[in-house]
C-alpha atoms as a PDB file:
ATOM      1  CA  UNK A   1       2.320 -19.678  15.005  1.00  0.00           C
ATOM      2  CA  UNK A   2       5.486 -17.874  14.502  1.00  0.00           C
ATOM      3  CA  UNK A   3       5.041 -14.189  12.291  1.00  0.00           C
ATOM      4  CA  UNK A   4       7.510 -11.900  11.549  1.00  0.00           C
ATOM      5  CA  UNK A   5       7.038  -8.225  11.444  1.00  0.00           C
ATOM      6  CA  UNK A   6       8.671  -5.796  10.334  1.00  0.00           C
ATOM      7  CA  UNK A   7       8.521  -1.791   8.801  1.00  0.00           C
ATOM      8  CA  UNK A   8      10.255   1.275   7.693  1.00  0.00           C
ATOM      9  CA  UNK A   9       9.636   4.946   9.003  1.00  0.00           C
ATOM     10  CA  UNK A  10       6.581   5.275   7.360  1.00  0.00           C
ATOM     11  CA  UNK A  11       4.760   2.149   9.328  1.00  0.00           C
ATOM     12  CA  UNK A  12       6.118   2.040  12.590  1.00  0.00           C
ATOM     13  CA  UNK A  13       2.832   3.154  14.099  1.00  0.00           C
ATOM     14  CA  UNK A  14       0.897   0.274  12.585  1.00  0.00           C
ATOM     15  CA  UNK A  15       3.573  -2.008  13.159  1.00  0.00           C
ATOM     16  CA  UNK A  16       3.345  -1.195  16.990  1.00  0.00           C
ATOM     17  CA  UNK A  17      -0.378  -0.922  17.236  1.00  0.00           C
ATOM     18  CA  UNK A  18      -0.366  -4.698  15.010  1.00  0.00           C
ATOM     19  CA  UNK A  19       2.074  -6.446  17.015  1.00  0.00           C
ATOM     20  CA  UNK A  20       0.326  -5.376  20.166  1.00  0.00           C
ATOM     21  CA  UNK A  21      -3.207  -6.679  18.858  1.00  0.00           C
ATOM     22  CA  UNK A  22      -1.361 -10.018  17.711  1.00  0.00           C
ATOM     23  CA  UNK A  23       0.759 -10.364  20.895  1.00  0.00           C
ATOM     24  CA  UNK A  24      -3.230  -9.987  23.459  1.00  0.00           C
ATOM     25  CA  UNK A  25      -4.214 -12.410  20.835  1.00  0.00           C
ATOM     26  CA  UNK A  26      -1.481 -15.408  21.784  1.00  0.00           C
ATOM     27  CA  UNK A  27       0.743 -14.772  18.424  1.00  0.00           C
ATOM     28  CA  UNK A  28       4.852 -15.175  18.895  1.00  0.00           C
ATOM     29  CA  UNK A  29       6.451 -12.165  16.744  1.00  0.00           C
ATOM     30  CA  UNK A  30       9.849 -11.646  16.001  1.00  0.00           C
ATOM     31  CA  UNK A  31      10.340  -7.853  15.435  1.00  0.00           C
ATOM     32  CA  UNK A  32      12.694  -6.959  12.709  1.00  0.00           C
ATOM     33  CA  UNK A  33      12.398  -2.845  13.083  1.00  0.00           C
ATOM     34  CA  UNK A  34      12.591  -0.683  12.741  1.00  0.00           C
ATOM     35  CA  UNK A  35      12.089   0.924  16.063  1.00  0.00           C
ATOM     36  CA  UNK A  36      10.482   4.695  15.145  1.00  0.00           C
ATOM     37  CA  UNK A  37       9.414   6.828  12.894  1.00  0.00           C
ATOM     38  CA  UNK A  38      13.638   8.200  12.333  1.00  0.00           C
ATOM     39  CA  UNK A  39      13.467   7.825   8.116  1.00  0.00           C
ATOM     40  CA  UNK A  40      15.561   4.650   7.131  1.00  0.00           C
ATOM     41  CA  UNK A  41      16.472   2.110   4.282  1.00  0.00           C
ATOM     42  CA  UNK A  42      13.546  -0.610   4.109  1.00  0.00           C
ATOM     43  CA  UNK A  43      15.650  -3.100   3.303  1.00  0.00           C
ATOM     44  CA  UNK A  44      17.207  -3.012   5.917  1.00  0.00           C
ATOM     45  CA  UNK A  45      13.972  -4.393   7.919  1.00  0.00           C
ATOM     46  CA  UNK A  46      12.341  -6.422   4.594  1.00  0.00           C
ATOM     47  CA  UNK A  47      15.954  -8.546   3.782  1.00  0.00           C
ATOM     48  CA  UNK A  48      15.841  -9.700   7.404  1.00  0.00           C
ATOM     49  CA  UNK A  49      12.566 -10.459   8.042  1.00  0.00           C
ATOM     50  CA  UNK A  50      12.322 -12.531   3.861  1.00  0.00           C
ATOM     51  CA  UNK A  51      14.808 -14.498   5.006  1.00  0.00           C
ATOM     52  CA  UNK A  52      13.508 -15.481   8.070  1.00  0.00           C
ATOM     53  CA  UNK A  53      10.241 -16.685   6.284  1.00  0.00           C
ATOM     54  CA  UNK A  54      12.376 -17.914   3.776  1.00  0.00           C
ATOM     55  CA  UNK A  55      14.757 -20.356   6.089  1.00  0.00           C
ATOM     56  CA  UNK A  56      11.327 -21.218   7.436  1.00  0.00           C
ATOM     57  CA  UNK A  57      12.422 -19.425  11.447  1.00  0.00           C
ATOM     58  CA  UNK A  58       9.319 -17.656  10.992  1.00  0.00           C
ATOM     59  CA  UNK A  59       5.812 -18.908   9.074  1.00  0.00           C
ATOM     60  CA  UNK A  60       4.260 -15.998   8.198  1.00  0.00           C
ATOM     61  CA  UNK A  61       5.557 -12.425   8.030  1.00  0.00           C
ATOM     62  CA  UNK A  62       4.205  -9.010   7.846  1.00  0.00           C
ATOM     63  CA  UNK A  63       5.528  -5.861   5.965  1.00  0.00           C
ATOM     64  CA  UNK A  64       4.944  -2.561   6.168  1.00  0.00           C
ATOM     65  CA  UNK A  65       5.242   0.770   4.410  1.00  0.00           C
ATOM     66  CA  UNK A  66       4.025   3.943   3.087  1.00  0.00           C
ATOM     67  CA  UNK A  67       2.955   1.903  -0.528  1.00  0.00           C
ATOM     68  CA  UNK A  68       3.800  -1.658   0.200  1.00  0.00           C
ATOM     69  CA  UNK A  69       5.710  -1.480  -2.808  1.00  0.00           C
ATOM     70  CA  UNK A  70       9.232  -1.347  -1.640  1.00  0.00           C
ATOM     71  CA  UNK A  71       8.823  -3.761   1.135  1.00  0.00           C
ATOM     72  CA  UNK A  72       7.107  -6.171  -1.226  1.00  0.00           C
ATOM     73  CA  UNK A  73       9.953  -5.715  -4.021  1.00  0.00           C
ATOM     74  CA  UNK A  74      12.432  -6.585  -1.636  1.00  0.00           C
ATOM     75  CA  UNK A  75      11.024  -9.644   0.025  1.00  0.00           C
ATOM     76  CA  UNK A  76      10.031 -10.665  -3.379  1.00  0.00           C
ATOM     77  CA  UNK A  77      13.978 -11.310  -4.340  1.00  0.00           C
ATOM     78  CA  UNK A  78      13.987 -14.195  -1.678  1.00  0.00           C
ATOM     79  CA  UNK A  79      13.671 -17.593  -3.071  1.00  0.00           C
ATOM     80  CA  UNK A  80      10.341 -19.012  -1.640  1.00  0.00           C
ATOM     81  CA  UNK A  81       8.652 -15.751  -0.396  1.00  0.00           C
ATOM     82  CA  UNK A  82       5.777 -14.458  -1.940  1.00  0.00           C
ATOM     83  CA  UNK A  83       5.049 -11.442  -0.593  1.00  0.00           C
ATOM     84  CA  UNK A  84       1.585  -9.911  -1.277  1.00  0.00           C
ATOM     85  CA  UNK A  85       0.288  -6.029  -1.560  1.00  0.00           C
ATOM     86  CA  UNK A  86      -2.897  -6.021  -0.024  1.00  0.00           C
ATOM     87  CA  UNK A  87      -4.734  -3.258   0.354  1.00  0.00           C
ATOM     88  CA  UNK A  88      -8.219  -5.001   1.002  1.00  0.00           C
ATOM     89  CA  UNK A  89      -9.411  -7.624   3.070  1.00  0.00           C
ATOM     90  CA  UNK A  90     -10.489  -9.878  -0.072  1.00  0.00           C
ATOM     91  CA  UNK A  91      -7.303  -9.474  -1.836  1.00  0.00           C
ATOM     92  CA  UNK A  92      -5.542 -10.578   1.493  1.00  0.00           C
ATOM     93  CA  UNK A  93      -7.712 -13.690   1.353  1.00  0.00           C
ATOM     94  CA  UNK A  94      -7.050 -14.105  -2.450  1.00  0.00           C
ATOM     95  CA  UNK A  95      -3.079 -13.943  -1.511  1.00  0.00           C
ATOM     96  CA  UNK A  96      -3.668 -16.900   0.675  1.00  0.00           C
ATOM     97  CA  UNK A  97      -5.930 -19.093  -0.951  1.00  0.00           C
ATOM     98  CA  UNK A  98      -4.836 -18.839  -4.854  1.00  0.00           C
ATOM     99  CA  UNK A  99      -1.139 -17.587  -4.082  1.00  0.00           C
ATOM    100  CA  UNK A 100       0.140 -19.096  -0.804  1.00  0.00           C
ATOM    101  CA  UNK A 101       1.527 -15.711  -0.478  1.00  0.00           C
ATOM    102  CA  UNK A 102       3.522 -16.093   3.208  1.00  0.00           C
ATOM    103  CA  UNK A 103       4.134 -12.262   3.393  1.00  0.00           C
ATOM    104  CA  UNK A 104       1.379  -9.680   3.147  1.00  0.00           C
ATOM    105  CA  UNK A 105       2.516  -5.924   2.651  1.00  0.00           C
ATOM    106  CA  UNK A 106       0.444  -3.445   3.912  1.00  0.00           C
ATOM    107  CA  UNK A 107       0.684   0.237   2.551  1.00  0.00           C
ATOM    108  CA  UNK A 108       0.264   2.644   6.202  1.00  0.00           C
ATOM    109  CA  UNK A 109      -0.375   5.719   4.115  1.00  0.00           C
ATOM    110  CA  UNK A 110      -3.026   4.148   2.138  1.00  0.00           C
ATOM    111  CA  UNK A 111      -5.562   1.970   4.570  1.00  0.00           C
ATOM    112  CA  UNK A 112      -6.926   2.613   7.869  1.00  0.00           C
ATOM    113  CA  UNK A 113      -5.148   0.853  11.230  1.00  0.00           C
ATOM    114  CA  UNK A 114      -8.422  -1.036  11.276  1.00  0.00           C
ATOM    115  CA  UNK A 115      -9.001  -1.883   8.348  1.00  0.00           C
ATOM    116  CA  UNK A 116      -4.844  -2.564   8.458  1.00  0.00           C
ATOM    117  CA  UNK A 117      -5.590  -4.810  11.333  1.00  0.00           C
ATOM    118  CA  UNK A 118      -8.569  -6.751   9.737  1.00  0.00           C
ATOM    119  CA  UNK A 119      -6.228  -7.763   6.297  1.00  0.00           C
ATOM    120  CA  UNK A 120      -3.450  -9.325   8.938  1.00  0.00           C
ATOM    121  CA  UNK A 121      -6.281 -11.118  10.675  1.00  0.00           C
ATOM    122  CA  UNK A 122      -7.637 -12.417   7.108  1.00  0.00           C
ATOM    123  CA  UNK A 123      -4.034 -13.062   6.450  1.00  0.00           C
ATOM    124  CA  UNK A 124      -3.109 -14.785   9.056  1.00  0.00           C
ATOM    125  CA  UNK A 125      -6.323 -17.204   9.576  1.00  0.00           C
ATOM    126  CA  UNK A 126      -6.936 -18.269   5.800  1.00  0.00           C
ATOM    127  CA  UNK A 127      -5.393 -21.637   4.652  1.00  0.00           C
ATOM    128  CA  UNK A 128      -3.978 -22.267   0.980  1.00  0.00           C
ATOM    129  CA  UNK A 129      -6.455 -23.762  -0.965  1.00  0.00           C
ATOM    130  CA  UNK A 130      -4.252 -25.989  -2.896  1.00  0.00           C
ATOM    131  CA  UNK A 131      -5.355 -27.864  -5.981  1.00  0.00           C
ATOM    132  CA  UNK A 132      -4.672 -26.503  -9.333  1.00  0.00           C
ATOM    133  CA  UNK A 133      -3.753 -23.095  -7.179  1.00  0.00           C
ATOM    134  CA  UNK A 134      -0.497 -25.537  -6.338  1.00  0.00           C
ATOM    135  CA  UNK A 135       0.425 -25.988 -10.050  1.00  0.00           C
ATOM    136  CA  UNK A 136       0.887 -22.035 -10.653  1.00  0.00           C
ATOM    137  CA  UNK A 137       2.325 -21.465  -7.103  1.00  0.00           C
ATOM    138  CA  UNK A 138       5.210 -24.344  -7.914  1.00  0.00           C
ATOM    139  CA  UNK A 139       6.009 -22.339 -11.276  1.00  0.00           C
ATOM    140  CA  UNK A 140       6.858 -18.668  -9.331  1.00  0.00           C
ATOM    141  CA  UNK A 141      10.479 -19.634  -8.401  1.00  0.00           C
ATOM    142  CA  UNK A 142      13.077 -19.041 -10.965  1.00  0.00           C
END
């Protein structure tokens, strides 16, 4: 599986510490930046990394930020993402099954790297459920 990662300032350090946990594990990432903790513009990292899930180059993708918020608000405005906040493991497993979300947001200042690292594992391992989930998911796009 292909996943795309990507952060501003304010996540670089979980970015680094999750893309070395996914890469032992036998994950392909493509990193999107940004590349330390210098303060920057995330959307510069977010519009890159949406469209990437969005043109399908990538499967998956991962987000992350001080709140989640901006990342998610930006990948959001891609046709086809649906980028999720998740700030627990069950609403990271909720994203997947009910929502199909294909981008979970995780806010750095917020959750532990653990606990970080345990949401992206949820994420990244729990299948759409389908079924009248499919219905609501098929009605997000405008």
């Amino acid at each position: 599986m292909k996943i795309a990662i990507a952060c501003d300032h304010a996540g670089f350090e979980y970015k680094e510490a999750i893309k070395a946990k996914l890469t032992q594990e036998g994950y392909t990432l493509e990193d999107f930046g940004t590349h330390s903790t210098a303060s920057m513009d995330y959307p510069d990292t977010s519009h890159p990394l949406a469209t990437s899930v969005e043109n399908k180059s990538n499967e998956l993708g991962i987000l992350i930020c001080g709140s989640a918020n901006g990342v998610a608000m930006t990948a959001n405005k891609h046709q086809g993402v649906r980028a999720a906040i998740c700030w627990e493991n069950e609403i990271s497993a909720l994203a997947r099954t009910h929502n199909d979300a294909n981008v979970v947001c995780l806010p750095a200042r917020f959750i532990s790297l653990e606990l970080a690292q345990e949401i992206v594992h949820t994420f990244l391992n729990t299948p759409f459920e389908g079924g009248r989930h499919a219905n609501r998911v098929n009605k997000i796009s405008c």
